[in-house]
PDB file of N, CA and C in Angstrom:
ATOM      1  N   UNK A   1       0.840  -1.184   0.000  1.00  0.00           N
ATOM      2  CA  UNK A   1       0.000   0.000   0.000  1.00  0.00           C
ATOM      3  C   UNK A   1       0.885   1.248   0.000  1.00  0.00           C
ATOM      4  N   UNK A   2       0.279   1.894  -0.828  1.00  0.00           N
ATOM      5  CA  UNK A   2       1.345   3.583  -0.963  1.00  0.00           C
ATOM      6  C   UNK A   2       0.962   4.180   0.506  1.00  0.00           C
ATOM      7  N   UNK A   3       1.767   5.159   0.765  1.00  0.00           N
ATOM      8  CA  UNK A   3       2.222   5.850   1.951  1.00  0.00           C
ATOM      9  C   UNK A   3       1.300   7.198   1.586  1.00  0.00           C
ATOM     10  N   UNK A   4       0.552   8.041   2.645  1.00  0.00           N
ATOM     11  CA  UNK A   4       0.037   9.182   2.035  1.00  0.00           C
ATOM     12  C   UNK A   4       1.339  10.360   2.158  1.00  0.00           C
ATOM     13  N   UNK A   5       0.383  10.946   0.782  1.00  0.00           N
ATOM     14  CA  UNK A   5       1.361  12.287   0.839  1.00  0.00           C
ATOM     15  C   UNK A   5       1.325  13.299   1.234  1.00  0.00           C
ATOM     16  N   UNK A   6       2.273  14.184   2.076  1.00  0.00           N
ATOM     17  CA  UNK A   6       1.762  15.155   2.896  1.00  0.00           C
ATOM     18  C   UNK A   6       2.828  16.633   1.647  1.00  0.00           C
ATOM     19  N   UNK A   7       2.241  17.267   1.757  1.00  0.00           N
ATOM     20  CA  UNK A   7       3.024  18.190   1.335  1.00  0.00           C
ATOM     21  C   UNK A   7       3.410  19.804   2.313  1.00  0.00           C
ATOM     22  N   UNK A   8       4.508  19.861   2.326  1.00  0.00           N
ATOM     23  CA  UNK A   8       4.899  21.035   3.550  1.00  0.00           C
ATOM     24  C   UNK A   8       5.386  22.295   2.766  1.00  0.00           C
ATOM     25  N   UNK A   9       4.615  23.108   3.067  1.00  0.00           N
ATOM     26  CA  UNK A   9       4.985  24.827   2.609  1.00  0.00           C
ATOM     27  C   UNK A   9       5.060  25.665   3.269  1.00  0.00           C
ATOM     28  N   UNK A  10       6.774  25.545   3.717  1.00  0.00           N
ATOM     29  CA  UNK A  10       7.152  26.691   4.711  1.00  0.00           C
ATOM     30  C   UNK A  10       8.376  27.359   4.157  1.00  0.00           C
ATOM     31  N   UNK A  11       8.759  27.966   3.998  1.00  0.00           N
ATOM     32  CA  UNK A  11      10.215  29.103   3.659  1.00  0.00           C
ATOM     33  C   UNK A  11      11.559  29.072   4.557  1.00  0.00           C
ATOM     34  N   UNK A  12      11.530  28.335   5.650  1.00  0.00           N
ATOM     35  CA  UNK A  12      11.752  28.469   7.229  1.00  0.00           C
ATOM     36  C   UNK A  12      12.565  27.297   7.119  1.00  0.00           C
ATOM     37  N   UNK A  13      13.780  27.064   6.863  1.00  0.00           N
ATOM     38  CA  UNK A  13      14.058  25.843   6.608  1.00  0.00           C
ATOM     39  C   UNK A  13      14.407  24.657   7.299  1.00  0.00           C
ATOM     40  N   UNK A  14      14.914  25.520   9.039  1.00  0.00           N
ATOM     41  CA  UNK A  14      14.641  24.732  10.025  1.00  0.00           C
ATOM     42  C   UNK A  14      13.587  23.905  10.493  1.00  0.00           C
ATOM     43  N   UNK A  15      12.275  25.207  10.400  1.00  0.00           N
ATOM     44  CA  UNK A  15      10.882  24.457  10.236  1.00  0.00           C
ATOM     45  C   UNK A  15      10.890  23.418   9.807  1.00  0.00           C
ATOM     46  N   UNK A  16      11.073  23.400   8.314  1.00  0.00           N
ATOM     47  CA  UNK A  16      10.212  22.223   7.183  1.00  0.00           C
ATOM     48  C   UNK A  16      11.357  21.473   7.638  1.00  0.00           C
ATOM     49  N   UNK A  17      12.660  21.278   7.403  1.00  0.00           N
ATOM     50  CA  UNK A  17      13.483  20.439   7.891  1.00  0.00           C
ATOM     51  C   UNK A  17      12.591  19.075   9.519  1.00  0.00           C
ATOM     52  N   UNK A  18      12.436  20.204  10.079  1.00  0.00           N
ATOM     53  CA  UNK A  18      11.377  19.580  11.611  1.00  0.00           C
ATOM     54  C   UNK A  18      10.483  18.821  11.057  1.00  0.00           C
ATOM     55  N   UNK A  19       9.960  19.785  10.429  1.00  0.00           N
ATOM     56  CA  UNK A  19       8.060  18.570   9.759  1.00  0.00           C
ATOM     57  C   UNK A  19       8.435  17.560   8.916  1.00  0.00           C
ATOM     58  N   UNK A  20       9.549  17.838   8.205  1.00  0.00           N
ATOM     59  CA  UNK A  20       9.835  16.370   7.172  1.00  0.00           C
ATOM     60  C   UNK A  20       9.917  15.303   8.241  1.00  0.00           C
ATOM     61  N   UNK A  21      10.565  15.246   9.152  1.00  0.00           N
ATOM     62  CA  UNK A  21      11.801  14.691  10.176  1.00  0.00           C
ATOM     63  C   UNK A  21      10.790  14.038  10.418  1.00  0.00           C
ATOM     64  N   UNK A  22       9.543  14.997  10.783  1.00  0.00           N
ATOM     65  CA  UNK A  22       8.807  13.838  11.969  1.00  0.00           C
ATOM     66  C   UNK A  22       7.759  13.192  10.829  1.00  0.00           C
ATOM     67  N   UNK A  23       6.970  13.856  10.644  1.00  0.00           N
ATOM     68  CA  UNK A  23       6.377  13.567   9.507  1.00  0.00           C
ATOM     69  C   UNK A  23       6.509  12.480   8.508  1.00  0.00           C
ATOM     70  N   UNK A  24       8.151  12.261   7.813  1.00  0.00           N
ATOM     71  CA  UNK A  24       8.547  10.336   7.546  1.00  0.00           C
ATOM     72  C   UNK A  24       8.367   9.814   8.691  1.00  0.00           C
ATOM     73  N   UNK A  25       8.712  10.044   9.981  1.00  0.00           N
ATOM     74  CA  UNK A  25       8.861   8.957  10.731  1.00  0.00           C
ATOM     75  C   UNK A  25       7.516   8.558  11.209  1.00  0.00           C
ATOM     76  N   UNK A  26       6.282   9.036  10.671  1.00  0.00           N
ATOM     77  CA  UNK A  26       4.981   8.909  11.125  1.00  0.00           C
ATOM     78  C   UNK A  26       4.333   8.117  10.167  1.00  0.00           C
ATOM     79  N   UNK A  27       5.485   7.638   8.988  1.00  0.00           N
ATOM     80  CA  UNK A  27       4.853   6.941   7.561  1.00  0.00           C
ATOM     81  C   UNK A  27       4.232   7.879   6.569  1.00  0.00           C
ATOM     82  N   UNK A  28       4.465   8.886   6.355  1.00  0.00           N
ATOM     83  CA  UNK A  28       4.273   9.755   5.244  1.00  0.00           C
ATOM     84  C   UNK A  28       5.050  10.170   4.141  1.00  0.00           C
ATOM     85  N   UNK A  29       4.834  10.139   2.704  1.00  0.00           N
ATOM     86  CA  UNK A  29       6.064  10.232   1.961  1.00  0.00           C
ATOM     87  C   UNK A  29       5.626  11.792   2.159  1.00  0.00           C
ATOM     88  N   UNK A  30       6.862  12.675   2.040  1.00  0.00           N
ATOM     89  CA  UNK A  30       6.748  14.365   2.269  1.00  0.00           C
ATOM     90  C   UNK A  30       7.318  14.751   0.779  1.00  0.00           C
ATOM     91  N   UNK A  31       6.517  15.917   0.563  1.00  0.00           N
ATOM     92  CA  UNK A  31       7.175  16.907  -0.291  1.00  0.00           C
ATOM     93  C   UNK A  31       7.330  18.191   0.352  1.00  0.00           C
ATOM     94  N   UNK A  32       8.471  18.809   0.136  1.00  0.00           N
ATOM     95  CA  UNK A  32       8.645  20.533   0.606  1.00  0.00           C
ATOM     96  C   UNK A  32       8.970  20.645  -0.454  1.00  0.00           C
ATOM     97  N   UNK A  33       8.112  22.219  -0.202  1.00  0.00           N
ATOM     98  CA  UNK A  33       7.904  23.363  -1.179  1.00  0.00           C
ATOM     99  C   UNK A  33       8.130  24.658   0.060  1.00  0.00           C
ATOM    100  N   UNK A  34       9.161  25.640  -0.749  1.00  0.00           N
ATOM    101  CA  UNK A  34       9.323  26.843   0.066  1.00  0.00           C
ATOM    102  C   UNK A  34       8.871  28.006  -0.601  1.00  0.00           C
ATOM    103  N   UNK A  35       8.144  27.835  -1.743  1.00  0.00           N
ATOM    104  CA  UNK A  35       7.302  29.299  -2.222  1.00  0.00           C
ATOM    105  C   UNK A  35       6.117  28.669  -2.447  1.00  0.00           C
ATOM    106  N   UNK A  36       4.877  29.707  -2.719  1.00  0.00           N
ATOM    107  CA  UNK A  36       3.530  29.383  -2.693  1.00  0.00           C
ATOM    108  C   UNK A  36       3.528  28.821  -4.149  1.00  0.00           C
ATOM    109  N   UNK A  37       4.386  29.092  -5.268  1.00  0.00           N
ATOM    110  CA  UNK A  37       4.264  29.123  -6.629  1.00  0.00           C
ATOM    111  C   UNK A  37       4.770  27.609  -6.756  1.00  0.00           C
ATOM    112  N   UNK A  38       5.482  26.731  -5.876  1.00  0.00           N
ATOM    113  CA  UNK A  38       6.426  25.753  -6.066  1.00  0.00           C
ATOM    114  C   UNK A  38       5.602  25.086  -5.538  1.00  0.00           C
ATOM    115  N   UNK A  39       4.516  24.890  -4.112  1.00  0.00           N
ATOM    116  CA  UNK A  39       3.820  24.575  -3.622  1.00  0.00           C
ATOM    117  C   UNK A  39       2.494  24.217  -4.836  1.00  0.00           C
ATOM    118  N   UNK A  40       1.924  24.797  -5.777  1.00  0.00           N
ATOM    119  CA  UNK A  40       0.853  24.954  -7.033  1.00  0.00           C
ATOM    120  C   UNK A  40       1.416  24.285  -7.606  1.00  0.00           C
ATOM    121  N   UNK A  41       2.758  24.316  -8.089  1.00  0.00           N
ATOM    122  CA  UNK A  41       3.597  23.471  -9.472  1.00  0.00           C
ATOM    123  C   UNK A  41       3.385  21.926  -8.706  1.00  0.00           C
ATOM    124  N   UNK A  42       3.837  21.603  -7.745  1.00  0.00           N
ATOM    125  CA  UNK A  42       4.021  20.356  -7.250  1.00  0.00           C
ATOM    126  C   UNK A  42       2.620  19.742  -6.673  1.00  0.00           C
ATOM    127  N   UNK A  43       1.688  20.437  -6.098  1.00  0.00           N
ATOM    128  CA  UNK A  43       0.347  19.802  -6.612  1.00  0.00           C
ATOM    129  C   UNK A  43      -0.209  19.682  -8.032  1.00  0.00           C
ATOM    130  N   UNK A  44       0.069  19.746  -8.730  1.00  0.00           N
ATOM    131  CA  UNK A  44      -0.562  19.251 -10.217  1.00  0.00           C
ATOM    132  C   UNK A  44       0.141  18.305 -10.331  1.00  0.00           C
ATOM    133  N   UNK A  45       1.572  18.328  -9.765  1.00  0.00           N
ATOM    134  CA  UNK A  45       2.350  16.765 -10.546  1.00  0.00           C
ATOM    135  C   UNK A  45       2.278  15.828  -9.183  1.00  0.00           C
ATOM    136  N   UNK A  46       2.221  15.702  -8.189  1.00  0.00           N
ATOM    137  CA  UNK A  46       1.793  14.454  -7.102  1.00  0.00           C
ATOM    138  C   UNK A  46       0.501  14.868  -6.539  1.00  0.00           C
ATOM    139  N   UNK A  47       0.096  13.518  -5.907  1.00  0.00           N
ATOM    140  CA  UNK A  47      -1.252  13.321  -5.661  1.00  0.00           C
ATOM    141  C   UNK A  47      -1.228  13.526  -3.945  1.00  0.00           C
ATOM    142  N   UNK A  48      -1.757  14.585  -3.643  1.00  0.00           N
ATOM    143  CA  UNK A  48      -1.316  15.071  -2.695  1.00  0.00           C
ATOM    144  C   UNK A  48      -2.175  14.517  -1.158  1.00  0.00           C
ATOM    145  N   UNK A  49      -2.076  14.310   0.254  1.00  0.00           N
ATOM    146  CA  UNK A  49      -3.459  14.154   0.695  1.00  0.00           C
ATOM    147  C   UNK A  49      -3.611  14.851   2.122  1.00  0.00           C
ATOM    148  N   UNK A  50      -2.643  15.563   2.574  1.00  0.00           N
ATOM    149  CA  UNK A  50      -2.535  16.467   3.419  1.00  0.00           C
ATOM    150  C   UNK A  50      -1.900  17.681   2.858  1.00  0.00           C
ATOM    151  N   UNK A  51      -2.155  19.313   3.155  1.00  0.00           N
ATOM    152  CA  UNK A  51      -0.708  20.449   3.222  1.00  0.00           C
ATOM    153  C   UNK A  51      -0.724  20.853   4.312  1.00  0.00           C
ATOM    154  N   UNK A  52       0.676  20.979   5.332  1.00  0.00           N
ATOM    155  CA  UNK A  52       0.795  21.874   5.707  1.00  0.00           C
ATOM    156  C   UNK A  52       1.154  23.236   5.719  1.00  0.00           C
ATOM    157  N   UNK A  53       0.431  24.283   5.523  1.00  0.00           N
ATOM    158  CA  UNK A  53       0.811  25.676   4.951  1.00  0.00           C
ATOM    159  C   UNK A  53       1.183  26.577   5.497  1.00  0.00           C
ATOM    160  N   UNK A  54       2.231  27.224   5.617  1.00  0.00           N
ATOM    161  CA  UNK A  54       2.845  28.627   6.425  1.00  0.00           C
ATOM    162  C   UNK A  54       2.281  29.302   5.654  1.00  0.00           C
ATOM    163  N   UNK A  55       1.428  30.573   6.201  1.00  0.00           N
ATOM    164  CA  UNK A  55       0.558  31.978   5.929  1.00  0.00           C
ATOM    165  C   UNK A  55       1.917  32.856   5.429  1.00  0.00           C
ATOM    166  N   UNK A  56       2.961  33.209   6.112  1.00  0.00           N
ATOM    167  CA  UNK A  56       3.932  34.250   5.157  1.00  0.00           C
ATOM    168  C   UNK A  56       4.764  33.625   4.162  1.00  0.00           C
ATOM    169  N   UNK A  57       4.660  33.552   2.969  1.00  0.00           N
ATOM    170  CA  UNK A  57       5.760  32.665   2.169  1.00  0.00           C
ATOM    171  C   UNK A  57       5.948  33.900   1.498  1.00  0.00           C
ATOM    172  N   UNK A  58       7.469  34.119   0.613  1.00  0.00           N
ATOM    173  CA  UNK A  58       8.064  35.173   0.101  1.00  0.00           C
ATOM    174  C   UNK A  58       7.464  35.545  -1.117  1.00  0.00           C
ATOM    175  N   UNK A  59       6.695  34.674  -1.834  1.00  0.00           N
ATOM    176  CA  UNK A  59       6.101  34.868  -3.230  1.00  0.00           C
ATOM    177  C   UNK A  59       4.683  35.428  -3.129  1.00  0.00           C
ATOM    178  N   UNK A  60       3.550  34.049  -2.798  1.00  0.00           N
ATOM    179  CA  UNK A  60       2.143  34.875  -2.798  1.00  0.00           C
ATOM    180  C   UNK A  60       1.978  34.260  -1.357  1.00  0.00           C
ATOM    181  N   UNK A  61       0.776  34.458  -0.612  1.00  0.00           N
ATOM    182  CA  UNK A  61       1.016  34.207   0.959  1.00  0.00           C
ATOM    183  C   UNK A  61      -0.025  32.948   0.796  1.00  0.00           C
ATOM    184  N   UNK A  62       0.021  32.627   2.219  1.00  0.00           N
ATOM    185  CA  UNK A  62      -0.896  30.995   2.314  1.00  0.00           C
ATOM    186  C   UNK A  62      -2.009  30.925   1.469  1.00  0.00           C
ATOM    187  N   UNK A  63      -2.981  31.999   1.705  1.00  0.00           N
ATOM    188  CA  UNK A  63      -4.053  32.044   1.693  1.00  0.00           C
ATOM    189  C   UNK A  63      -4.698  32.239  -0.062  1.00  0.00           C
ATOM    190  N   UNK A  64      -3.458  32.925  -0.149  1.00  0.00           N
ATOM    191  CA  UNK A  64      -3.523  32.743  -2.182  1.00  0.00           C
ATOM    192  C   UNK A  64      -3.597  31.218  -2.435  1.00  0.00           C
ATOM    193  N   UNK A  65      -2.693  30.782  -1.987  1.00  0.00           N
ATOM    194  CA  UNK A  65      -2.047  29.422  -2.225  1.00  0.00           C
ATOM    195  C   UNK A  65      -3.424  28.371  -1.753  1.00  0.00           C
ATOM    196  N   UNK A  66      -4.141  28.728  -0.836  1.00  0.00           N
ATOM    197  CA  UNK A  66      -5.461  27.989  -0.640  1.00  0.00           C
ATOM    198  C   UNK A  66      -6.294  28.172  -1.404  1.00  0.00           C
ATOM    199  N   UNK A  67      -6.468  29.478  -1.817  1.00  0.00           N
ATOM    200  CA  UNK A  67      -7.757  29.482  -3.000  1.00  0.00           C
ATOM    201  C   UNK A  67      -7.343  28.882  -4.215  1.00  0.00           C
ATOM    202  N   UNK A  68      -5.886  28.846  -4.505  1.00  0.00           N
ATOM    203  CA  UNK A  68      -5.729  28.524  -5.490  1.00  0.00           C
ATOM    204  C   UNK A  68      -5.912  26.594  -5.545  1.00  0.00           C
ATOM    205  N   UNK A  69      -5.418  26.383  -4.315  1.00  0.00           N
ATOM    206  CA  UNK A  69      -6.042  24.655  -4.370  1.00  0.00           C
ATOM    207  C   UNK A  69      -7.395  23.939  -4.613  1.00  0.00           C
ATOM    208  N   UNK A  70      -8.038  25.027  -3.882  1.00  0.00           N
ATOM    209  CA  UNK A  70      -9.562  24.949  -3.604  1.00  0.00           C
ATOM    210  C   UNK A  70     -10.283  24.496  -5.448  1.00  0.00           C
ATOM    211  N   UNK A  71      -9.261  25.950  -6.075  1.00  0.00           N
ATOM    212  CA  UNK A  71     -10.152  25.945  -7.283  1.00  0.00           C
ATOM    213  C   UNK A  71     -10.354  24.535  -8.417  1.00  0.00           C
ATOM    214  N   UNK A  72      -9.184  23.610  -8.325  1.00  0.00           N
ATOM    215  CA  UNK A  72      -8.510  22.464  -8.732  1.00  0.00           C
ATOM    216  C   UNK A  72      -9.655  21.033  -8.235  1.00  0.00           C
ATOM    217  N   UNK A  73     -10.427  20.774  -8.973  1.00  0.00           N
ATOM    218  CA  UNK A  73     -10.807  19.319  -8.455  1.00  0.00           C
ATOM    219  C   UNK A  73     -10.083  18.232  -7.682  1.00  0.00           C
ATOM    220  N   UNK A  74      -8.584  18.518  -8.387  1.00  0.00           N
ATOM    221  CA  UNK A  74      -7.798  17.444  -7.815  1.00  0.00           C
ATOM    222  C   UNK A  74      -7.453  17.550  -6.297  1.00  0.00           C
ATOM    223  N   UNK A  75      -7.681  19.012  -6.071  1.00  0.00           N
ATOM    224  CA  UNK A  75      -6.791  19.529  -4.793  1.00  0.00           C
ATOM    225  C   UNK A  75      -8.405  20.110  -3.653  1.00  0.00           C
ATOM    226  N   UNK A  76      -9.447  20.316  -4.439  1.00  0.00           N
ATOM    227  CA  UNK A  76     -10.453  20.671  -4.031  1.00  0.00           C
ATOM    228  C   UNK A  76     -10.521  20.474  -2.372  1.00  0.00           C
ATOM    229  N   UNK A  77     -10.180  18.984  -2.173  1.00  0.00           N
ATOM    230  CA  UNK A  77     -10.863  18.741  -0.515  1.00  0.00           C
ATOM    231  C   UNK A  77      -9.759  17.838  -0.126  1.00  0.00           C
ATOM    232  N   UNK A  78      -8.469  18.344  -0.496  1.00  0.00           N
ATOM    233  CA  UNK A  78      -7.319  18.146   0.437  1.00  0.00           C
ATOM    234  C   UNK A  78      -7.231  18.754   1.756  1.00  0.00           C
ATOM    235  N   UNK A  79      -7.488  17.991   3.245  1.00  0.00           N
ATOM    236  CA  UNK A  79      -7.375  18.777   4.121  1.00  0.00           C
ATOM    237  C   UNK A  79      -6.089  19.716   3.901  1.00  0.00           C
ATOM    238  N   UNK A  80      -6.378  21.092   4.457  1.00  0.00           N
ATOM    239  CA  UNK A  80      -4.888  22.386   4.841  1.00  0.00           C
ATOM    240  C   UNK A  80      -4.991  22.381   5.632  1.00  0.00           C
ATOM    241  N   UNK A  81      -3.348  21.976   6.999  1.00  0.00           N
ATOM    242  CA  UNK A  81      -3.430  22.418   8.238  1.00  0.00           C
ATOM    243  C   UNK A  81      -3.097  24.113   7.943  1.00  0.00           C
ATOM    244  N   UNK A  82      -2.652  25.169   8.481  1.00  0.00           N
ATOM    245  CA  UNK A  82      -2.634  26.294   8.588  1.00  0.00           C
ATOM    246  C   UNK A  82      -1.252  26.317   9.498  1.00  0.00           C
ATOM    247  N   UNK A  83       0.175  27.411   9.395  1.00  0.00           N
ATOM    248  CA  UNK A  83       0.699  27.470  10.155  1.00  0.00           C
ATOM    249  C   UNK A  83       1.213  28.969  10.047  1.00  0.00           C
ATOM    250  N   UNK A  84       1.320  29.436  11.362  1.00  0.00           N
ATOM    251  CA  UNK A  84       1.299  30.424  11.771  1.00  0.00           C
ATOM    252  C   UNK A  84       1.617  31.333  12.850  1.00  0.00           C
ATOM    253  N   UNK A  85       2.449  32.863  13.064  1.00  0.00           N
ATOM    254  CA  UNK A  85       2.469  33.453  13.946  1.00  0.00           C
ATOM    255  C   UNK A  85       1.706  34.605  14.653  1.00  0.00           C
ATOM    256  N   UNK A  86       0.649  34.467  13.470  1.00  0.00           N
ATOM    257  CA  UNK A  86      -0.200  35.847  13.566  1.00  0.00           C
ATOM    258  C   UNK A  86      -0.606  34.866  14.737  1.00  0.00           C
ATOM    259  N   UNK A  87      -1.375  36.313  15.859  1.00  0.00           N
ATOM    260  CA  UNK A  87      -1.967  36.005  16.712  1.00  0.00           C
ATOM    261  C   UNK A  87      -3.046  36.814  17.018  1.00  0.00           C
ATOM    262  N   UNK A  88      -3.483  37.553  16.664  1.00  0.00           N
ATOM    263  CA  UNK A  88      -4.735  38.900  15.982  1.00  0.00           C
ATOM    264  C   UNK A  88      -6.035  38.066  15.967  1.00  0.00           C
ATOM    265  N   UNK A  89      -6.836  38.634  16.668  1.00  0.00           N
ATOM    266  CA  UNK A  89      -8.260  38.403  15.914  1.00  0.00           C
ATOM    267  C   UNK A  89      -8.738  37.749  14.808  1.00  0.00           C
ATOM    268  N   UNK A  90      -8.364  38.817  14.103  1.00  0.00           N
ATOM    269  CA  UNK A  90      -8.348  39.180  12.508  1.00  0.00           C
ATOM    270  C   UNK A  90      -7.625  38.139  11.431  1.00  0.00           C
ATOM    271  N   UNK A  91      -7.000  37.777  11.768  1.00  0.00           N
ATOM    272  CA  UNK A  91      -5.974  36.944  11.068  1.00  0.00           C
ATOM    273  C   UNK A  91      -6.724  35.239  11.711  1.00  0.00           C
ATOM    274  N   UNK A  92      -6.884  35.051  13.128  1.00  0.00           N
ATOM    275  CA  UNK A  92      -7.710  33.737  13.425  1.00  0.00           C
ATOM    276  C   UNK A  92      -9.025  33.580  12.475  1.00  0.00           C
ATOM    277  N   UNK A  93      -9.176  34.564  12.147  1.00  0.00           N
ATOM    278  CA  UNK A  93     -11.068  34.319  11.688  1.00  0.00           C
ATOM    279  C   UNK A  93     -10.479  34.125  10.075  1.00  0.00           C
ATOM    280  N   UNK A  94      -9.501  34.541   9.471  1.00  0.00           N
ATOM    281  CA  UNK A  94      -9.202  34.991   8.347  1.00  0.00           C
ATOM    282  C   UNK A  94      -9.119  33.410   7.917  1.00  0.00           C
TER     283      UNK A  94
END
C-alpha cells in the first residue's frame, strides 16, 4: 500500500526540515515546497493528501495558495493544516 502524501509549505528551513523529520517517521512520503508558486507546481504533478501551509511565504502568501487549491478538483478537498504566527483576531477568523 502507498504511503500518504503530505506536502509542507514553509520558507523556514529549520521548520520544514522539523516537519519532514517527523512527519517520515509517522509513515508519510513528504514533499517541501518553500514558495507558494512551487507549492501549485508540485500539486498538479503528485497526488497530494494532506498540506501543511505557512501563511507568510516570500512569493504569494498561504491564503492565495489555498484558494488557489480549492479551485482544482484534484486539490479541491485536500485537508490544509494552517501554520502560523499571527496572533490577531483578525488573522484567526481569516
Amino acid at each position: 500500500m502507498d504511503k500518504p502524501q503530505l506536502m509542507i509549505v514553509e520558507d523556514n528551513t529549520d521548520l520544514s526540515d522539523m516537519l519532514n523529520a517527523y512527519f517520515r517517521v509517522q509513515n508519510y512520503d513528504v514533499l517541501v515546497a518553500n514558495w507558494g508558486e512551487e507549492a501549485l507546481r508540485l500539486s498538479k504533478e503528485h497526488k497530494i493528501d494532506l498540506v501543511v501551509l505557512d501563511i507568510r511565504l516570500p512569493d504569494i502568501d498561504g491564503y492565495e495558495v489555498c484558494r488557489q487549491l480549492r479551485l482544482h478538483r484534484r486539490t479541491a478537498d485536500v485537508p490544509i493544516i494552517f501554520l502560523t504566527e499571527k496572533r490577531d483576531r483578525v488573522d484567526k477568523l481569516q
